[in-house]
Protein backbone atom coordinates (compact mmCIF):
# COMPACT_ATOMS: atom_id res chain seq x y z
CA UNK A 1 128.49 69.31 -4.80
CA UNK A 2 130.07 67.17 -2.15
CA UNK A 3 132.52 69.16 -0.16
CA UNK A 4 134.54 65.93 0.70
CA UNK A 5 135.11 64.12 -2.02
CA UNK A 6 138.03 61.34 -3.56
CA UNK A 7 138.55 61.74 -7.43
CA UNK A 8 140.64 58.90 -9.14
CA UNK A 9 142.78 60.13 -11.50
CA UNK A 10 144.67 57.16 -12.54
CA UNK A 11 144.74 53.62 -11.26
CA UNK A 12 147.94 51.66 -13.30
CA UNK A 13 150.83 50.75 -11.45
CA UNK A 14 153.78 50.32 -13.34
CA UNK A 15 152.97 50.38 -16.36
CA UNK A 16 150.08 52.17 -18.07
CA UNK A 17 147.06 50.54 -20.09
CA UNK A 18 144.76 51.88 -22.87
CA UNK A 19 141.95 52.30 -19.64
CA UNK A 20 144.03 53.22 -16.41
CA UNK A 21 146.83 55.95 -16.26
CA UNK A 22 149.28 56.01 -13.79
CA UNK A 23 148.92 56.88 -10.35
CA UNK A 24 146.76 60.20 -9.24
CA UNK A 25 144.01 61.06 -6.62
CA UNK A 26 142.70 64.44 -5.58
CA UNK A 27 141.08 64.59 -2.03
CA UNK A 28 138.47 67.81 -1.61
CA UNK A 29 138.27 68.20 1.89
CA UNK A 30 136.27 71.23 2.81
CA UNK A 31 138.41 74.18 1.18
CA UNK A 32 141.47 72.20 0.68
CA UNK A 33 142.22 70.20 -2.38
CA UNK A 34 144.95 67.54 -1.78
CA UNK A 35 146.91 65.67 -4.61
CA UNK A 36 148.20 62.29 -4.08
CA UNK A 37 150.59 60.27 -5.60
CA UNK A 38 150.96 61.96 -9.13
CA UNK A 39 152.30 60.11 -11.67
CA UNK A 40 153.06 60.62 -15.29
CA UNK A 41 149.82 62.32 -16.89
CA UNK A 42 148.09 63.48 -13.64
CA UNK A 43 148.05 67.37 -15.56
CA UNK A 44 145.91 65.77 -18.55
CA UNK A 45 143.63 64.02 -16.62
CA UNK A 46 143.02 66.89 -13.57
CA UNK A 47 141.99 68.46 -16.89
CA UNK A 48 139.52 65.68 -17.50
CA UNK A 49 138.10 65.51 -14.03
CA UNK A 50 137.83 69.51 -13.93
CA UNK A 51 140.87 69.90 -11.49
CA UNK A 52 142.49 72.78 -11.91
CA UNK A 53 146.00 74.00 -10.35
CA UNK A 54 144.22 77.01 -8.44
CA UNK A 55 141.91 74.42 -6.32
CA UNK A 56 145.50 72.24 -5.28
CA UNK A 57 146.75 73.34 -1.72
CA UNK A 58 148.55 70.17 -0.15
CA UNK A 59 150.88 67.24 -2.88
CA UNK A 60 151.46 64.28 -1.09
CA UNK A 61 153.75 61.81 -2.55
CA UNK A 62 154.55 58.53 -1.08
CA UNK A 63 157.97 57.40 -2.66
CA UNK A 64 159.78 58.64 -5.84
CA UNK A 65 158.68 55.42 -8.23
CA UNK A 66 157.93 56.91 -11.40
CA UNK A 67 154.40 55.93 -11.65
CA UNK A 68 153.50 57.77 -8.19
CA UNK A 69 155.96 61.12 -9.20
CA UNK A 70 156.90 61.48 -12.65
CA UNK A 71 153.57 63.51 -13.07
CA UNK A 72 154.91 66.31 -10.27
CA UNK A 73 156.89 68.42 -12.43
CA UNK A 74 154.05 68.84 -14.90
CA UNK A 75 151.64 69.46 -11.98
CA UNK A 76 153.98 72.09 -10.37
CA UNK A 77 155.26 74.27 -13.65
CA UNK A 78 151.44 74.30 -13.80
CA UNK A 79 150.79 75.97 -10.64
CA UNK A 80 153.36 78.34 -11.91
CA UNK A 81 152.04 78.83 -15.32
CA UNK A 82 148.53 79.73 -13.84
CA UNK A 83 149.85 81.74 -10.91
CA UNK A 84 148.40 80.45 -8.05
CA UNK A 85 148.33 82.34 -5.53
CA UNK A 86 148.65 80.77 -2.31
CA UNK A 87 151.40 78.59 -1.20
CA UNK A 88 150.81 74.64 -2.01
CA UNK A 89 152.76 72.23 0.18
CA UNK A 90 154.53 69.55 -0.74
CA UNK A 91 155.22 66.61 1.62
CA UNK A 92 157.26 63.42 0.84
CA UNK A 93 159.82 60.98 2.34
CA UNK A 94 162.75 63.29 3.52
CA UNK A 95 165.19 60.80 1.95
CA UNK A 96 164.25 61.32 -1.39
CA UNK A 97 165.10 65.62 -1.27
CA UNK A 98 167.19 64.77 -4.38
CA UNK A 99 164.73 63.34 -6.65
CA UNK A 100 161.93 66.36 -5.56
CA UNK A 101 164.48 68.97 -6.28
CA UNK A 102 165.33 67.66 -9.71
CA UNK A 103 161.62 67.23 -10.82
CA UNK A 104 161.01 70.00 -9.43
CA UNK A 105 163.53 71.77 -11.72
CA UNK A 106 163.42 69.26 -14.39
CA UNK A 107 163.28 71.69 -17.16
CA UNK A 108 163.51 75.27 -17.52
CA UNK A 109 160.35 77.33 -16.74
CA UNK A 110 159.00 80.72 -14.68
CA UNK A 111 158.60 80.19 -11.62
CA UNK A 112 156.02 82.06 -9.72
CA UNK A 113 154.18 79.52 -7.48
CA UNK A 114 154.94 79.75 -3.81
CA UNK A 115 155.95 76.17 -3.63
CA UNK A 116 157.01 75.09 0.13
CA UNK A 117 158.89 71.52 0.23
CA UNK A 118 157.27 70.11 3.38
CA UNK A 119 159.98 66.66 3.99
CA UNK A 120 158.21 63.60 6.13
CA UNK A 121 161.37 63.10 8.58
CA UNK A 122 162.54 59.21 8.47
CA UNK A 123 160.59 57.42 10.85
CA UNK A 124 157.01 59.15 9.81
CA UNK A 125 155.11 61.29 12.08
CA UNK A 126 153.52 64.74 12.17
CA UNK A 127 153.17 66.29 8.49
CA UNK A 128 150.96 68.88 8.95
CA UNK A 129 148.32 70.52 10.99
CA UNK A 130 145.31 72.85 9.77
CA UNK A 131 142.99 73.47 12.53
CA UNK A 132 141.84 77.05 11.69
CA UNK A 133 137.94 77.03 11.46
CA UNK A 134 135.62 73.79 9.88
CA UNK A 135 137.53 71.32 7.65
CA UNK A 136 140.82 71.42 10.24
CA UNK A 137 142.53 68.44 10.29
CA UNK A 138 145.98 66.53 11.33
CA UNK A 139 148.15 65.06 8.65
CA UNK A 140 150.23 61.99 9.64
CA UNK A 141 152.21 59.89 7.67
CA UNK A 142 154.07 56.55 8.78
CA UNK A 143 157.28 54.59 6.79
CA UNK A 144 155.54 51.64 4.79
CA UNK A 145 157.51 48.18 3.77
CA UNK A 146 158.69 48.74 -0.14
CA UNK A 147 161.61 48.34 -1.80
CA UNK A 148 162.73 52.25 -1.19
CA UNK A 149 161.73 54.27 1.64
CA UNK A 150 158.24 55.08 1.17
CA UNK A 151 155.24 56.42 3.66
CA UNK A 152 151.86 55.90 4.12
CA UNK A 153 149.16 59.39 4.76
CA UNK A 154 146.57 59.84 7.57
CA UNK A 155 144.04 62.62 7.56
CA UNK A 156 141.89 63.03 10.66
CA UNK A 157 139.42 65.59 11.44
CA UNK A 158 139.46 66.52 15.50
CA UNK A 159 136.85 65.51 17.40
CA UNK A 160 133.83 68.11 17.82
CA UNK A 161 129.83 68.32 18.91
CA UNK A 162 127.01 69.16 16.47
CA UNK A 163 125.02 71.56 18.03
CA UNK A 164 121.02 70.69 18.34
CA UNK A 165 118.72 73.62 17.13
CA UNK A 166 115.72 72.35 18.79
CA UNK A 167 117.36 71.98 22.32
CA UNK A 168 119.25 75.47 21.91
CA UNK A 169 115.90 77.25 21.54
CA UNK A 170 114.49 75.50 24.25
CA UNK A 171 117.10 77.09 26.47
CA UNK A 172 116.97 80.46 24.66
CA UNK A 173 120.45 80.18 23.55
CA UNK A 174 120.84 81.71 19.88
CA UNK A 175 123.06 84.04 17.70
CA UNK A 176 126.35 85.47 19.23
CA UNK A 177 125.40 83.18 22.43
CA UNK A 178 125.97 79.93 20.74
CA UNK A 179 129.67 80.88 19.73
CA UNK A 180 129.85 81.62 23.90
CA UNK A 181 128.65 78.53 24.92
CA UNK A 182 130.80 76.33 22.43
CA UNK A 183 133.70 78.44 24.18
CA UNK A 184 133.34 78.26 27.43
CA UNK A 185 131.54 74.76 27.97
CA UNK A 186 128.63 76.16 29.81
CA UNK A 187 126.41 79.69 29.38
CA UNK A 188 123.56 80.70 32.10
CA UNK A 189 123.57 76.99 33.99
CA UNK A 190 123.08 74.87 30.36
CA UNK A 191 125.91 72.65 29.74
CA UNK A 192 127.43 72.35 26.31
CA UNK A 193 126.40 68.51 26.68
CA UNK A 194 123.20 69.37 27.15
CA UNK A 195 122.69 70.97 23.58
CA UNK A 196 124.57 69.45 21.56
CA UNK A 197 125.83 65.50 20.72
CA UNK A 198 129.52 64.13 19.83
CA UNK A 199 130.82 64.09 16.49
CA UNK A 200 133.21 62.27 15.24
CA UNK A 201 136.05 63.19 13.31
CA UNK A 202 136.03 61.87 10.30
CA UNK A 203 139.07 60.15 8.81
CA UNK A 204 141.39 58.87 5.24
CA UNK A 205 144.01 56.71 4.64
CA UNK A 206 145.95 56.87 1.67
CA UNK A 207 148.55 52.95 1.81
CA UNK A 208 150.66 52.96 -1.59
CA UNK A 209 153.09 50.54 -2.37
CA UNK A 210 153.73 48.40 0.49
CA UNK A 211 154.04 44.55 2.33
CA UNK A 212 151.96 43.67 4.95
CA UNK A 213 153.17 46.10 8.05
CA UNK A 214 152.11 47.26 11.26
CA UNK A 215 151.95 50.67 9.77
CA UNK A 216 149.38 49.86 6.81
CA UNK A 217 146.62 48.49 9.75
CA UNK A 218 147.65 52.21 12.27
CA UNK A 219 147.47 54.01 9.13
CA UNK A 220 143.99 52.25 8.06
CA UNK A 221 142.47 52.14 11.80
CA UNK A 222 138.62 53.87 12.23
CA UNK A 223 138.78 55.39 9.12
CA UNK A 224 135.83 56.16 6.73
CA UNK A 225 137.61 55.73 3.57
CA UNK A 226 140.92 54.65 2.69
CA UNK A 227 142.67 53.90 -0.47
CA UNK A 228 144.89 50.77 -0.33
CA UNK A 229 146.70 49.21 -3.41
CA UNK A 230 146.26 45.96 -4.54
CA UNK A 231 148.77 45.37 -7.21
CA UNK A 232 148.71 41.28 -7.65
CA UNK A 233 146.04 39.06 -7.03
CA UNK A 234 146.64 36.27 -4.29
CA UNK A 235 147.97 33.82 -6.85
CA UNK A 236 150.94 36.01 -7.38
CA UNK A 237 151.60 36.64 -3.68
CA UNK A 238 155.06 35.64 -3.97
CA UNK A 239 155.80 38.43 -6.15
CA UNK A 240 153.75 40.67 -4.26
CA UNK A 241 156.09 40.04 -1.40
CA UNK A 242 159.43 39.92 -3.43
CA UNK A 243 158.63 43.66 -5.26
CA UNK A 244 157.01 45.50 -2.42
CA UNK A 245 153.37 45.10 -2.64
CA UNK A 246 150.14 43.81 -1.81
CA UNK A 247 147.25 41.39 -2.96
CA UNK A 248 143.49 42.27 -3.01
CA UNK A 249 142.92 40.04 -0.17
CA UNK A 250 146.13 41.62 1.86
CA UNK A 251 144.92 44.97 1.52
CA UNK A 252 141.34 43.95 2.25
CA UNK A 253 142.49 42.31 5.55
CA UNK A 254 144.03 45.84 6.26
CA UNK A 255 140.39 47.42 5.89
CA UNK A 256 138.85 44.45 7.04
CA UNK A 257 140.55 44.49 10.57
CA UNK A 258 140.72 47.76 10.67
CA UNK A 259 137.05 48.93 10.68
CA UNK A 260 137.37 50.68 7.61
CA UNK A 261 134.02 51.77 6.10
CA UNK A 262 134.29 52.46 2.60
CA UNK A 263 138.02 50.67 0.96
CA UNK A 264 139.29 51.65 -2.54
CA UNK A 265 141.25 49.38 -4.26
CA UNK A 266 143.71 50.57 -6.93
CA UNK A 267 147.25 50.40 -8.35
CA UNK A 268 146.27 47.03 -10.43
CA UNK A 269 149.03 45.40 -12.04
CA UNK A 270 148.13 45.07 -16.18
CA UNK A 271 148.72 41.44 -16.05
CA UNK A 272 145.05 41.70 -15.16
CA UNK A 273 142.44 42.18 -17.50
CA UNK A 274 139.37 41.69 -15.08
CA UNK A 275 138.96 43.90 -12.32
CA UNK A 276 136.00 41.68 -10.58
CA UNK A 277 138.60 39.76 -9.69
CA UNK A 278 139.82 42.11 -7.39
CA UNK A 279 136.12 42.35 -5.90
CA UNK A 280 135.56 38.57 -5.15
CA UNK A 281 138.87 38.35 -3.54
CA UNK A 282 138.53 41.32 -1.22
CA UNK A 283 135.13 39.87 0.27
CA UNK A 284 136.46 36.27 0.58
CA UNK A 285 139.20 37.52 2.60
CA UNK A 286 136.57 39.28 5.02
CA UNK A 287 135.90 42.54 4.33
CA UNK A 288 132.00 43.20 4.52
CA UNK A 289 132.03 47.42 4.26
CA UNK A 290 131.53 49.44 1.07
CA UNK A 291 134.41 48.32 -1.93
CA UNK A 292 135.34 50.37 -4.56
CA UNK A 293 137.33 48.80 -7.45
CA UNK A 294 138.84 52.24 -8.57
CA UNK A 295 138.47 53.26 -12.02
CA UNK A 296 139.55 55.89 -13.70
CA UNK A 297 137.77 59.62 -13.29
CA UNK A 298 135.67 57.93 -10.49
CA UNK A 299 134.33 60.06 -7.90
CA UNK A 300 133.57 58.59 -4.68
CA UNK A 301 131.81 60.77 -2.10
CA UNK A 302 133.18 60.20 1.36
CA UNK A 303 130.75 58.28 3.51
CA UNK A 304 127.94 60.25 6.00
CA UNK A 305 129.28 60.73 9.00
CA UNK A 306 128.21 57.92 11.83
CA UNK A 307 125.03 58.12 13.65
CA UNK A 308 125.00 60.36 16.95
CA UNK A 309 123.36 59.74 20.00
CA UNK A 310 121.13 62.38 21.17
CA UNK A 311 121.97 63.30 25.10
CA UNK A 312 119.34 61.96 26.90
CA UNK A 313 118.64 59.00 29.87
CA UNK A 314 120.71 55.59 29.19
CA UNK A 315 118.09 53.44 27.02
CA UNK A 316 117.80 49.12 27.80
């Protein structure tokens, strides 16, 4: 099993069809499970996708639009009904407090979860940061263009090195001696460089409802997968502009100039009945990397990390 990994939960946006729910999406990164966006049904259909309450540690929610929140009060009486046991964070746009409180309490039930609101302040910035061990990672979110205040989520792993087995027995560094070395840069005249190559972090964007912004391409840049709406096709760009959104092609431009490596396109208005649509517009406005036209209870594997360059003379 993958240990990063996107599942689509639901792919609608405002209103549900007979084949996509409304919003959800559950990123496994390493030991973390993180739920975005979830929207009326996400419970039933973690059930389907064989998500349960106990894996969730981080909620993310964009904005308080019923398709990306009415699902978080079934979510967390969950958590409460199964006891998790750890704390689960919830991050969101600070100005909506009000509407997380009362779905948070929207009916009466026992709480026992260790729920801990987590507020993005207005203007975006820092949500979170796990660095403890593999899997650590810096949470970001930035304010988006919709019709209420809304954010956008980056995840990005730090920078490391991947160590080289071959080279580290060549220099009769093993065991305990490895850990030193990775410590203190350097260990009986071998240089960490020597032994080991750059890695680099990897990286997911999550762009809900939204224009075309500044935000959507900082939010999108280097990353190896990102999830970008796509509401209206380019034919109905005036609406797309006049209710907070964005075309295939917009958000494909976001990827596309953006060196994004794997783009997911979802939140499909149900005026549209063929999702190939979506497809051909996204690679005639320029994007050339891997394209997903979400579905729901896809899985989609994040991509291998890029190629390293072993340490070595500079090669013609």
């Amino acid at each position: 099993m993958a240990s990063r990994e996107l599942t689509i939960l639901g792919t609608a946006s405002q209103v549900p069809t007979r084949h996509r729910n409304h919003n959800g999406y559950a990123l496994r990164w390493d030991a973390e499970t993180i739920l975005f966006d979830p929207g009326e049904g996400t419970q039933r259909q973690m059930l389907h996708a064989g998500i349960t309450a106990h894996q969730l540690t981080r909620i993310c929610v964009t904005h308080f639009h019923g398709d990306h929140s009415l699902g978080l009060a079934g979510v967390l009486q969950r958590a409460s009904l199964d006891r998790v046991p750890h704390p689960i964070a919830v991050h969101y746009p600070a100005s909506g407090e009000a509407y997380f409180e009362r779905l948070r309490h929207a009916t009466a039930y026992h709480e026992t979860a260790h729920v801990v609101p987590a507020p993005v302040p207005d203007g975006g910035g820092l949500a979170a940061t796990t660095t403890d061990g593999p899997g650590g990672f810096t949470l970001t979110a930035l304010p988006l263009s919709h019709t209420l205040d809304a954010v956008g989520y980056r995840l990005a792993e730090p920078e490391g090195r991947r160590m080289l087995p071959e080279r580290l027995a060549a220099h009769g560094i093993h065991g305990p001696d490895i850990a030193e070395l990775q410590r203190l840069g350097s260990l009986r005249g071998v240089a960490l460089e020597e032994v080991s190559v750059p890695r680099t972090g990897q990286r997911f964007a999550f762009i809900m409802d939204t224009r075309l912004c500044d935000a959507a391409f900082a939010l999108a840049e280097g990353c190896d997968l990102a999830v970008i709406e796509a509401t209206f096709l380019a034919a109905d760009a005036a609406l797309a502009g006049a209710y907070g959104h964005l075309t295939a092609g917009q958000a494909a431009r976001v990827a596309a100039e953006s060196g994004v490596r794997h783009l997911v396109l979802t939140h499909f208005s149900q005026r549209y009945a063929d999702p190939a649509a979506f497809a051909e517009e996204a690679r005639e406005a320029g994007f050339t990397g891997e394209l997903t036209i979400a579905e729901d209870l896809t899985r989609v594997p994040f991509p291998k990390r890029r190629a390293e360059r072993l340490p070595g003379p500079e090669r013609p």
